[in-house]
N, C-alpha and C. Protein backbone atom coordinates (compact mmCIF):
# COMPACT_ATOMS: atom_id res chain seq x y z
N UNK A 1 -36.53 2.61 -22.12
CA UNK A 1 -35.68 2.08 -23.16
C UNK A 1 -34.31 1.73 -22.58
N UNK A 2 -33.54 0.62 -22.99
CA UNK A 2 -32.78 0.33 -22.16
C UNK A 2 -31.11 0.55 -23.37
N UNK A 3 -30.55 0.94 -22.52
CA UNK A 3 -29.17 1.68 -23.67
C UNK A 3 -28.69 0.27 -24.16
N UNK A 4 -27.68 0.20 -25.16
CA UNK A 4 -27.19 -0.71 -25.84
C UNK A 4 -25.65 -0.60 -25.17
N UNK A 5 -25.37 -1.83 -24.95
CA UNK A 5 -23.94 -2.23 -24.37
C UNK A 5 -22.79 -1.66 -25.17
N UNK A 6 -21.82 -1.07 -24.49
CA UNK A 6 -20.54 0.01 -25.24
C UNK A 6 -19.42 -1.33 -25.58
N UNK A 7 -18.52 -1.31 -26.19
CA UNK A 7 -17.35 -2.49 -26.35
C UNK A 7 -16.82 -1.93 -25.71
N UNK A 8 -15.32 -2.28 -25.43
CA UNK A 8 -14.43 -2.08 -24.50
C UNK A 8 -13.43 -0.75 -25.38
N UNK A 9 -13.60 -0.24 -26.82
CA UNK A 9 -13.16 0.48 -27.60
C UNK A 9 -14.06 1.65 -27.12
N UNK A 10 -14.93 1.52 -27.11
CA UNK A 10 -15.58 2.94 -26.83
C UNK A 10 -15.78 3.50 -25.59
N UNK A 11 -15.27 2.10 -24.46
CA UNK A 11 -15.07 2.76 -23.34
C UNK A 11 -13.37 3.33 -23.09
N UNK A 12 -12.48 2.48 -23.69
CA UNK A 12 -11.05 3.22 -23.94
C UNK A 12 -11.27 4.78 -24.29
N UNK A 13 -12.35 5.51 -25.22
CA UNK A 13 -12.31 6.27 -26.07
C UNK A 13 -13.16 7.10 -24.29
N UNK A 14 -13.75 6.31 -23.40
CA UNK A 14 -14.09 7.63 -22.62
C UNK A 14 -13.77 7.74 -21.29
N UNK A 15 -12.69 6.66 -21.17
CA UNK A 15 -12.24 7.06 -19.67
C UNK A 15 -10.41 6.72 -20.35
N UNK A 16 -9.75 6.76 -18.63
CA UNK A 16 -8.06 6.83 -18.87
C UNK A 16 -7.58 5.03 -19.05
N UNK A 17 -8.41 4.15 -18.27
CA UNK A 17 -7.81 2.55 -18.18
C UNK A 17 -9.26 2.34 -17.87
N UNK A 18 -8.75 0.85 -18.66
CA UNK A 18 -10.18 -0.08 -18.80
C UNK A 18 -10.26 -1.52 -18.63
N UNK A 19 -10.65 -1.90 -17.61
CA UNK A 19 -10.00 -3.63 -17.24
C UNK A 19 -11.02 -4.06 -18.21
N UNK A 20 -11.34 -5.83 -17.32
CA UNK A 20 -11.41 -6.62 -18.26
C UNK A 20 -13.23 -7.01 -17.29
N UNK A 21 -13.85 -7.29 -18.11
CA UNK A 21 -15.54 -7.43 -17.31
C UNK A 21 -15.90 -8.74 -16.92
N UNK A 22 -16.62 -8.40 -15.32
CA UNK A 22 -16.41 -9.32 -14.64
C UNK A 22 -18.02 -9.38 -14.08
N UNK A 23 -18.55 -10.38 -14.00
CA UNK A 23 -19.60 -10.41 -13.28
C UNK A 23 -20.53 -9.02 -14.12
N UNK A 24 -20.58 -8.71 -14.79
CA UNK A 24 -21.19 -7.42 -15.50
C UNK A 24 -21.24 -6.16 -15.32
N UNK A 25 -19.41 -6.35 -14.99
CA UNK A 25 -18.98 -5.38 -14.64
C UNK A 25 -17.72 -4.87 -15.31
N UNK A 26 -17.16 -3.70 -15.13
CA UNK A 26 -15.72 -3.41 -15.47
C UNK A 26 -15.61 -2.59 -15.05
N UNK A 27 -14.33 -2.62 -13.98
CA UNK A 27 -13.58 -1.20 -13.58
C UNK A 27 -12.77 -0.61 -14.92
N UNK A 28 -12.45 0.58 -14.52
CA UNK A 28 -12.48 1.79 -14.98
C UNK A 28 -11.63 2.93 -14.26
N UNK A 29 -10.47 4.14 -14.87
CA UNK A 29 -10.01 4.98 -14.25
C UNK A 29 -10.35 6.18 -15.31
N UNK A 30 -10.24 7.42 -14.44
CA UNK A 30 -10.56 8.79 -15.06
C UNK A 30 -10.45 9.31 -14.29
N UNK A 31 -8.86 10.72 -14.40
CA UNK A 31 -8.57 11.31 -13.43
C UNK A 31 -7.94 11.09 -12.12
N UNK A 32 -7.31 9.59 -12.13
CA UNK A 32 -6.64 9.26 -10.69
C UNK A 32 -7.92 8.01 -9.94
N UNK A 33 -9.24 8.23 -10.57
CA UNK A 33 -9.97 7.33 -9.05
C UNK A 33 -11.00 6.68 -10.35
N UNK A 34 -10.58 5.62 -9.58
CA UNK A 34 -11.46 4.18 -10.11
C UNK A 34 -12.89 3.89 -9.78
N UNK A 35 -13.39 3.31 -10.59
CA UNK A 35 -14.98 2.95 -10.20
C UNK A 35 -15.21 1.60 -11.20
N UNK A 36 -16.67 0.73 -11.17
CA UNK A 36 -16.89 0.35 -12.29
C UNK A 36 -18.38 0.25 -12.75
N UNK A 37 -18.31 0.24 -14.60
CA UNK A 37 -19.18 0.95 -14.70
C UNK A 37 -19.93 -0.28 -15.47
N UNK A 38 -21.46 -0.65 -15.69
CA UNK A 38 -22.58 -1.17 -16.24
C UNK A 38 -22.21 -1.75 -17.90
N UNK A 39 -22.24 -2.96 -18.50
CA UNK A 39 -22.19 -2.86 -19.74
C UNK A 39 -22.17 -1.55 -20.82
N UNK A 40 -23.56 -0.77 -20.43
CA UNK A 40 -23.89 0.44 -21.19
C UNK A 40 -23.15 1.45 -20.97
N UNK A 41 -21.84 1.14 -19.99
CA UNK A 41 -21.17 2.27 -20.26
C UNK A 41 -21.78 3.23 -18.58
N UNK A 42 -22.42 3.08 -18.30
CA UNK A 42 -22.72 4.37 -16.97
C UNK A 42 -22.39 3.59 -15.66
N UNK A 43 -21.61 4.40 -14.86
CA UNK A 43 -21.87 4.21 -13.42
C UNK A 43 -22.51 3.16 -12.93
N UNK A 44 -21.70 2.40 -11.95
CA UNK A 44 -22.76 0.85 -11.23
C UNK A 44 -23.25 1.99 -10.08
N UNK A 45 -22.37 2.63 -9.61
CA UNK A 45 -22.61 3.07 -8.07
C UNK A 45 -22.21 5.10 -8.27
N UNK A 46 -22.23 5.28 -7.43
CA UNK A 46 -21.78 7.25 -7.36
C UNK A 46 -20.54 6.99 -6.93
N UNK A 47 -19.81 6.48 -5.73
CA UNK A 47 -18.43 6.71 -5.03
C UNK A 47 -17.07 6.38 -6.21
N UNK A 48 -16.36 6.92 -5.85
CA UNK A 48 -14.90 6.89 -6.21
C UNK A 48 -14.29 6.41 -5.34
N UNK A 49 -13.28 6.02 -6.13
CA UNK A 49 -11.63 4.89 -4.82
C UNK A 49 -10.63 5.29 -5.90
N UNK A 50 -9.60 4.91 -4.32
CA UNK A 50 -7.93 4.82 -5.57
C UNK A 50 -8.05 3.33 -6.14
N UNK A 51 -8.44 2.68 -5.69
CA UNK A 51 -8.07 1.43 -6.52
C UNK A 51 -9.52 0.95 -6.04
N UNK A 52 -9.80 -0.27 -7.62
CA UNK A 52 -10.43 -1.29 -7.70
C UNK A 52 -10.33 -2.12 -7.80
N UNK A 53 -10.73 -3.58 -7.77
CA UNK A 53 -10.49 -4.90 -8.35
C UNK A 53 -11.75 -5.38 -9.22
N UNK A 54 -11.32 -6.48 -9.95
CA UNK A 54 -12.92 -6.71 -10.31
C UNK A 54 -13.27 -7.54 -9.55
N UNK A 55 -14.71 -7.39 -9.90
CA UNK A 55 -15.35 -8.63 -9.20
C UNK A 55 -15.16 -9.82 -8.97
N UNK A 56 -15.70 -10.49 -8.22
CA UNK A 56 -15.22 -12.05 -7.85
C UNK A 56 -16.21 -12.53 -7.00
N UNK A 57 -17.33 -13.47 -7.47
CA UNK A 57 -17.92 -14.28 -6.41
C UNK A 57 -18.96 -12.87 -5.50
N UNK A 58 -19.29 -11.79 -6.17
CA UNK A 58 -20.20 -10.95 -5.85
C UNK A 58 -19.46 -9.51 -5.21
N UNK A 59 -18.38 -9.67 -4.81
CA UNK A 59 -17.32 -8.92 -4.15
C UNK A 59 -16.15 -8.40 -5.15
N UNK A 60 -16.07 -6.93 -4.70
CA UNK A 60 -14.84 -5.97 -5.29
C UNK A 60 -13.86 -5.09 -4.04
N UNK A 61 -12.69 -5.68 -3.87
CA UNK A 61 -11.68 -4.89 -3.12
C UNK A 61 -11.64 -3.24 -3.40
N UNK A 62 -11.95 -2.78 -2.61
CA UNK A 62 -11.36 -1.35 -2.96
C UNK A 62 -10.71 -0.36 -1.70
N UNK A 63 -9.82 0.61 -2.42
CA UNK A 63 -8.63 1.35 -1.49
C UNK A 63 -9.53 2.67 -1.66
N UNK A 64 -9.80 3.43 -0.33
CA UNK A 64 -10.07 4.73 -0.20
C UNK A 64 -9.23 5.27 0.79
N UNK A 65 -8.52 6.41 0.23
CA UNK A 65 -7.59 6.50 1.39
C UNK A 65 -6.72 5.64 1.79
N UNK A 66 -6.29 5.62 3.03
CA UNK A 66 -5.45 4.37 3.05
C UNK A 66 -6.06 2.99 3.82
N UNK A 67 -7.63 2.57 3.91
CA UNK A 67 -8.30 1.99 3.81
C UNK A 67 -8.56 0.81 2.50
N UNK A 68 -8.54 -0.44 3.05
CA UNK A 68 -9.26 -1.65 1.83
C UNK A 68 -10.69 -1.62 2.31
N UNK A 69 -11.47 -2.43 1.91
CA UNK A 69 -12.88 -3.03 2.20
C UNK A 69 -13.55 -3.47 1.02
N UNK A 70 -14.61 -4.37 0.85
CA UNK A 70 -15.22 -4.76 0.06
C UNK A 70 -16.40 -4.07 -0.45
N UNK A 71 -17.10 -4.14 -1.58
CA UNK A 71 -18.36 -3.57 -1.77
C UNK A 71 -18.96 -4.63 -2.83
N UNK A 72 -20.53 -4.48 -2.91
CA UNK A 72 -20.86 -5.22 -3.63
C UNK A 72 -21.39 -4.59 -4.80
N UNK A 73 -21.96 -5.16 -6.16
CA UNK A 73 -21.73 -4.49 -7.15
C UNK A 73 -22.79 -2.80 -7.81
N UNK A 74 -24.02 -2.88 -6.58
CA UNK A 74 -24.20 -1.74 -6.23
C UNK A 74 -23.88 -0.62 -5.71
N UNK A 75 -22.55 -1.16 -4.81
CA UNK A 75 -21.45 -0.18 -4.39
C UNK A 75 -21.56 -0.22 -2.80
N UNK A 76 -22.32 -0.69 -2.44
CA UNK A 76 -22.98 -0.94 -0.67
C UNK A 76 -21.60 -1.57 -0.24
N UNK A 77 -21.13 -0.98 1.24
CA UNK A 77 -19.79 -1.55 1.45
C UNK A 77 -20.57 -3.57 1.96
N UNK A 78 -19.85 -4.16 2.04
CA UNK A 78 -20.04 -5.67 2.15
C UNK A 78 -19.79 -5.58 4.06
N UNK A 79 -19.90 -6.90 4.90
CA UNK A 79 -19.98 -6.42 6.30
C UNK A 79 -18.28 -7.32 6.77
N UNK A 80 -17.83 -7.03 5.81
CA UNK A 80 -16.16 -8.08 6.14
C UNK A 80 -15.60 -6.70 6.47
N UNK A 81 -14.59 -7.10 7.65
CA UNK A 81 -13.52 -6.06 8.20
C UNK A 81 -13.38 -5.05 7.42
N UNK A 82 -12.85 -3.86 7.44
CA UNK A 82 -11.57 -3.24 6.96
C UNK A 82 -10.78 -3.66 7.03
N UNK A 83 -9.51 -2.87 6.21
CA UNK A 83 -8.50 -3.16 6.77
C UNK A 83 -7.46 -2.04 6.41
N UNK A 84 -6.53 -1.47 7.26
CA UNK A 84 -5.62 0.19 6.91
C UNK A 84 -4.48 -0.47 6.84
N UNK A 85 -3.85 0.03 5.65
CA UNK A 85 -2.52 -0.17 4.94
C UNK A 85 -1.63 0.79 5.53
């Protein structure tokens, strides 16, 4: 059975910040570390970051540590550089 898509109100109601959905996606904060999560509201991927971006063209920026890099929307890092801030 496949869950029914959350609005952007009921995801306000379960995390701290809630962007805007991208590619069928939306980042998300709770607790300091960003992720983004499935229409229905759950987890795309397991990992945490300090920062996210949304998607774009299959690709999401993200900061771990003081590390950038890309991932794709399963969460698999992408094969473009790093890069340390």
């Amino acid at each position: 059975m496949t869950k029914r898509a959350v609005t952007r109100e009921e995801l306000l109601e379960m995390y701290d910040a809630v962007g805007r959905f991208s590619e069928g996606l939306v980042w998300v904060r709770i607790g300091g570390q960003e992720f983004h999560v499935q229409s229905n509201g759950d987890p795309a991927y397991a990992d945490r970051y300090d920062y996210v971006s949304p998607f774009s063209k299959g690709l999401a920026y993200v900061l771990k540590g003081k590390v950038f890099f890309q991932i794709r929307p399963n969460g698999e890092r992408s094969r473009m550089p790093s890069q340390s801030c």
